[in-house]
C-alpha atoms as a PDB file:
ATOM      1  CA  UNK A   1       3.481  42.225 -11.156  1.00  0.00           C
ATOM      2  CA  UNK A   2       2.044  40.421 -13.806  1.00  0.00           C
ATOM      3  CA  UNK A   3       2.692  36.531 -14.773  1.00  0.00           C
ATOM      4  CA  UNK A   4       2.401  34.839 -17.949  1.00  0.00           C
ATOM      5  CA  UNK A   5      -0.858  32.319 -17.737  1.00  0.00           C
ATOM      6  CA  UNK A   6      -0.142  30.942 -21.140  1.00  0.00           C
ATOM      7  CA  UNK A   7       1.861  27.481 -20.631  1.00  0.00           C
ATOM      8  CA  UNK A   8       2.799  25.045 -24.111  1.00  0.00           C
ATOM      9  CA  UNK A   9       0.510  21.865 -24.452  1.00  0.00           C
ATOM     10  CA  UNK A  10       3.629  20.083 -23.119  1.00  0.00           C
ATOM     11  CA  UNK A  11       3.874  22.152 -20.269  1.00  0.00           C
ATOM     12  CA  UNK A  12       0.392  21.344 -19.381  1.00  0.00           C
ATOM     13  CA  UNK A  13       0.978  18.001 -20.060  1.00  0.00           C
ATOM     14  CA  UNK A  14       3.710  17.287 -17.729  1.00  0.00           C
ATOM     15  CA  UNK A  15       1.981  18.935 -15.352  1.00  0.00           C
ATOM     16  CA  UNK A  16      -0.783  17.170 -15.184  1.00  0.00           C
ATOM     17  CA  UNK A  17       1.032  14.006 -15.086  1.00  0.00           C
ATOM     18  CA  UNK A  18       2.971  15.064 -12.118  1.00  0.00           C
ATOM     19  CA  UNK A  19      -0.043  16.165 -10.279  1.00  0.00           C
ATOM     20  CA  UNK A  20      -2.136  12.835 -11.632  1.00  0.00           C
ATOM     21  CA  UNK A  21       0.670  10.500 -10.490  1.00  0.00           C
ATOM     22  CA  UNK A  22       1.617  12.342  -7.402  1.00  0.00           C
ATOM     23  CA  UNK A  23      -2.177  12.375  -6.481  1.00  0.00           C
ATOM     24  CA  UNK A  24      -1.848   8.573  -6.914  1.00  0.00           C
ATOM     25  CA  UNK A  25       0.739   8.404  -4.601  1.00  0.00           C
ATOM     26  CA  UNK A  26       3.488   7.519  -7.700  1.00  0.00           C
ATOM     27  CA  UNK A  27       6.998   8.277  -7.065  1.00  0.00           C
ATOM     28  CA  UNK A  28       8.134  10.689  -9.610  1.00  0.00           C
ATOM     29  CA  UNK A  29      11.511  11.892 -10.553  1.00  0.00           C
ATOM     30  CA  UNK A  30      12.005  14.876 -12.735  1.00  0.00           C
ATOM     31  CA  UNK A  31      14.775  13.710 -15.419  1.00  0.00           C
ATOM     32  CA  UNK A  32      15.064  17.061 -17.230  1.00  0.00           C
ATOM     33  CA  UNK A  33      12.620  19.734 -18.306  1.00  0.00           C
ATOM     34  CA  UNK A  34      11.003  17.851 -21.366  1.00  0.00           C
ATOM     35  CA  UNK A  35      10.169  14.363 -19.507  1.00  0.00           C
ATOM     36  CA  UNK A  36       9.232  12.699 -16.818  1.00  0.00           C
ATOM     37  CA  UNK A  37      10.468   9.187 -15.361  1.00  0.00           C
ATOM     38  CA  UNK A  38       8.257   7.614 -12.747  1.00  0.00           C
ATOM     39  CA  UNK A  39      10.242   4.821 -10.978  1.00  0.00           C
ATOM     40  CA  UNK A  40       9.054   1.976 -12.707  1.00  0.00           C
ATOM     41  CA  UNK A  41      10.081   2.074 -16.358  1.00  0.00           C
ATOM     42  CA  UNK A  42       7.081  -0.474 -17.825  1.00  0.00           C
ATOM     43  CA  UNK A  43       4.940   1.555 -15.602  1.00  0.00           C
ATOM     44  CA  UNK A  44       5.474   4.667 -16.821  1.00  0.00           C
ATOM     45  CA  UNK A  45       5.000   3.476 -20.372  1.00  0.00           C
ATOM     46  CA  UNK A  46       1.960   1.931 -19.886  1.00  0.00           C
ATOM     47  CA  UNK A  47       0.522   5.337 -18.128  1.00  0.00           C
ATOM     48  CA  UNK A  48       1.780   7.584 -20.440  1.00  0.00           C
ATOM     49  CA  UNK A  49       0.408   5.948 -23.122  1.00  0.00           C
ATOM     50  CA  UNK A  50      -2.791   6.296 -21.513  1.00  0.00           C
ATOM     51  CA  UNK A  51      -2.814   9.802 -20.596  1.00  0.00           C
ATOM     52  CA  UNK A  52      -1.594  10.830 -24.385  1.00  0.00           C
ATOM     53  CA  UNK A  53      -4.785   9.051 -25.741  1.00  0.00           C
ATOM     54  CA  UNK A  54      -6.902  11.456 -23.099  1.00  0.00           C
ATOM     55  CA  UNK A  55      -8.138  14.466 -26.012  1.00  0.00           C
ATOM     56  CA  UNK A  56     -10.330  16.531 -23.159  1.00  0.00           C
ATOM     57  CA  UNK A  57     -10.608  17.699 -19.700  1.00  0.00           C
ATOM     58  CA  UNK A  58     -13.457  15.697 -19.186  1.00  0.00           C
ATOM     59  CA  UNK A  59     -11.780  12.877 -20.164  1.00  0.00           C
ATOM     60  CA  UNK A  60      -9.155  13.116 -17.681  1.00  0.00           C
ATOM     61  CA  UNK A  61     -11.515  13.979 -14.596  1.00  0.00           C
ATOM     62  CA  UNK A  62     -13.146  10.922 -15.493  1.00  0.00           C
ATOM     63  CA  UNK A  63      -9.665   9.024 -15.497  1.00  0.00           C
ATOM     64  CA  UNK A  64      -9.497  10.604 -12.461  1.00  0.00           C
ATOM     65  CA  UNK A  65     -12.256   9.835 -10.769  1.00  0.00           C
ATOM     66  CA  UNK A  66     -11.310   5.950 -11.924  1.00  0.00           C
ATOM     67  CA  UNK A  67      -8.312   6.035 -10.453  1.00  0.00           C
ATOM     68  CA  UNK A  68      -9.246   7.806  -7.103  1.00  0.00           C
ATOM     69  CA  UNK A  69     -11.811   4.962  -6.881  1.00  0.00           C
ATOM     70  CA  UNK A  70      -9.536   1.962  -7.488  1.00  0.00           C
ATOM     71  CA  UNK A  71      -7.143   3.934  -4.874  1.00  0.00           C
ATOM     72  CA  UNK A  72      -9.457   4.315  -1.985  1.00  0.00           C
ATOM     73  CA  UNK A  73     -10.687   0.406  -3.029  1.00  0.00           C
ATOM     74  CA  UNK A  74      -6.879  -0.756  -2.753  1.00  0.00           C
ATOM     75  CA  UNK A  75      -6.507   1.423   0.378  1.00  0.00           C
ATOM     76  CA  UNK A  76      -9.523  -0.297   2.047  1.00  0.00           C
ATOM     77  CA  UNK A  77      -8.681  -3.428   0.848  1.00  0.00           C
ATOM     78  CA  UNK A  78      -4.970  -3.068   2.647  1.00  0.00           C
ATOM     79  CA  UNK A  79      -6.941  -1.844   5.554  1.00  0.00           C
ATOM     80  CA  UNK A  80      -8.781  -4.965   5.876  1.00  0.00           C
ATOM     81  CA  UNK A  81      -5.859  -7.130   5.231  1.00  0.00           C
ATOM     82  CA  UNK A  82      -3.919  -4.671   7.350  1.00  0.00           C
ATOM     83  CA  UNK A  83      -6.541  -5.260  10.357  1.00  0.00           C
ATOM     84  CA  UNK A  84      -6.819  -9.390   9.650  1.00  0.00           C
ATOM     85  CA  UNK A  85      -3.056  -9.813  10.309  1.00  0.00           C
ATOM     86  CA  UNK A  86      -3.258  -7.927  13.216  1.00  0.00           C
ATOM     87  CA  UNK A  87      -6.272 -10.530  14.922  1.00  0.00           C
ATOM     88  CA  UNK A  88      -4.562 -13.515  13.401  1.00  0.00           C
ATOM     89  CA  UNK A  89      -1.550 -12.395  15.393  1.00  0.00           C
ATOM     90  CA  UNK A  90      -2.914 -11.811  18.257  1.00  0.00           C
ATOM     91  CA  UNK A  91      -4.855 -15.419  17.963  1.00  0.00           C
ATOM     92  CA  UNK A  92      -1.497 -17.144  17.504  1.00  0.00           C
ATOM     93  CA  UNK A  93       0.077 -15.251  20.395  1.00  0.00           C
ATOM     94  CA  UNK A  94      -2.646 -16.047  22.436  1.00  0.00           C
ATOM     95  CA  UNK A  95      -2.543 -20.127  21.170  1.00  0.00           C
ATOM     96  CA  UNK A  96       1.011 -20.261  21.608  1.00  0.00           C
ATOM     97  CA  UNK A  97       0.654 -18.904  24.971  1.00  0.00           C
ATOM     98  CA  UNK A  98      -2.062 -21.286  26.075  1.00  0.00           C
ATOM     99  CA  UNK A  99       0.352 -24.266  24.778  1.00  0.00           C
ATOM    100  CA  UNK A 100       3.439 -23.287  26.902  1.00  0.00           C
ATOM    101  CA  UNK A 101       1.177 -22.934  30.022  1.00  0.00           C
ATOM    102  CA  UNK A 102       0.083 -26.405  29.075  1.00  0.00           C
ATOM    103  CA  UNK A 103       2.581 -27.595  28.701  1.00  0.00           C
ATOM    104  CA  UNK A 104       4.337 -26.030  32.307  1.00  0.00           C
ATOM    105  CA  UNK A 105       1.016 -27.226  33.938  1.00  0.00           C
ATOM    106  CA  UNK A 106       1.697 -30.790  32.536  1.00  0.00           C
ATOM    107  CA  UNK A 107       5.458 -30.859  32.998  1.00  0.00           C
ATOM    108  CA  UNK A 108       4.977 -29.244  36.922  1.00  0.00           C
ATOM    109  CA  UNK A 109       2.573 -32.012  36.828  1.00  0.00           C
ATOM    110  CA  UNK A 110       4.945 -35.100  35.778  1.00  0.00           C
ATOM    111  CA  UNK A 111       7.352 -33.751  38.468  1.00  0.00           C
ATOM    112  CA  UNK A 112       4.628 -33.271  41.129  1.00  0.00           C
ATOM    113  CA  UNK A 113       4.247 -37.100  40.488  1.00  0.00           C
ATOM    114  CA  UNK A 114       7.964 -38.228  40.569  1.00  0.00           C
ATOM    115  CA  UNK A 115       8.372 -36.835  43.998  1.00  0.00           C
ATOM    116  CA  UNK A 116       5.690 -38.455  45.191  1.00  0.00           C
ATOM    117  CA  UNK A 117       6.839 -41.739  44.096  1.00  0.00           C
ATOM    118  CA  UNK A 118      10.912 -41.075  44.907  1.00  0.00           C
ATOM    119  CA  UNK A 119       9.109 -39.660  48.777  1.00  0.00           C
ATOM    120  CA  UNK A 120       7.423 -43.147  49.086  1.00  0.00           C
END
């Protein structure tokens, strides 16, 4: 069986859009066999309009690689944030804690003291 290797420059070009934005982790919606709509309209201007301008393989590895970098800095940075909200919970939980028991100790106290008094 033999398959056909050659593909039209549009072809390839959809392609590697699908494969660039689904590497990005874009949401992508095949609208019919000559385009492409990513979910957000603007978006998908602005990016296509960027990958037409690419003229070489190189070119688009290096795109690439910019991209891929940016993602795994807004991945870490999520991460962080991620992990922050996580001990700033946990510090209110524990704060809002300590403030009831306060405030039981100091309530169980003000009765403690009532009964004395009503007792005497």
């Amino acid at each position: 069986m033999k398959f056909s290797t050659s593909l039209s420059k549009n072809s390839i070009f959809q392609i590697s859009l699908i494969s660039f934005a689904s590497f990005c982790g874009l949401a992508i919606i095949p609208s019919s066999v000559n385009s492409t709509i990513l979910v957000d309209g603007e978006t998908t201007t602005a990016i296509t309009q960027q990958i037409e301008q690419i003229q070489s393989v190189q070119e688009l590895q290096a795109k690439l690689i910019a991209v891929t970098k940016e993602r795994d800095r807004l991945l870490q940075a999520l991460k962080t944030e991620q992990e922050n909200h996580a001990q700033t919970h946990k510090s209110l939980t524990t704060a809002l804690g300590d403030a009831i028991d306060s405030l039981a100790r100091q309530r169980a106290g003000t009765e403690a003291h009532k009964g004395k008094k009503s007792v005497s």
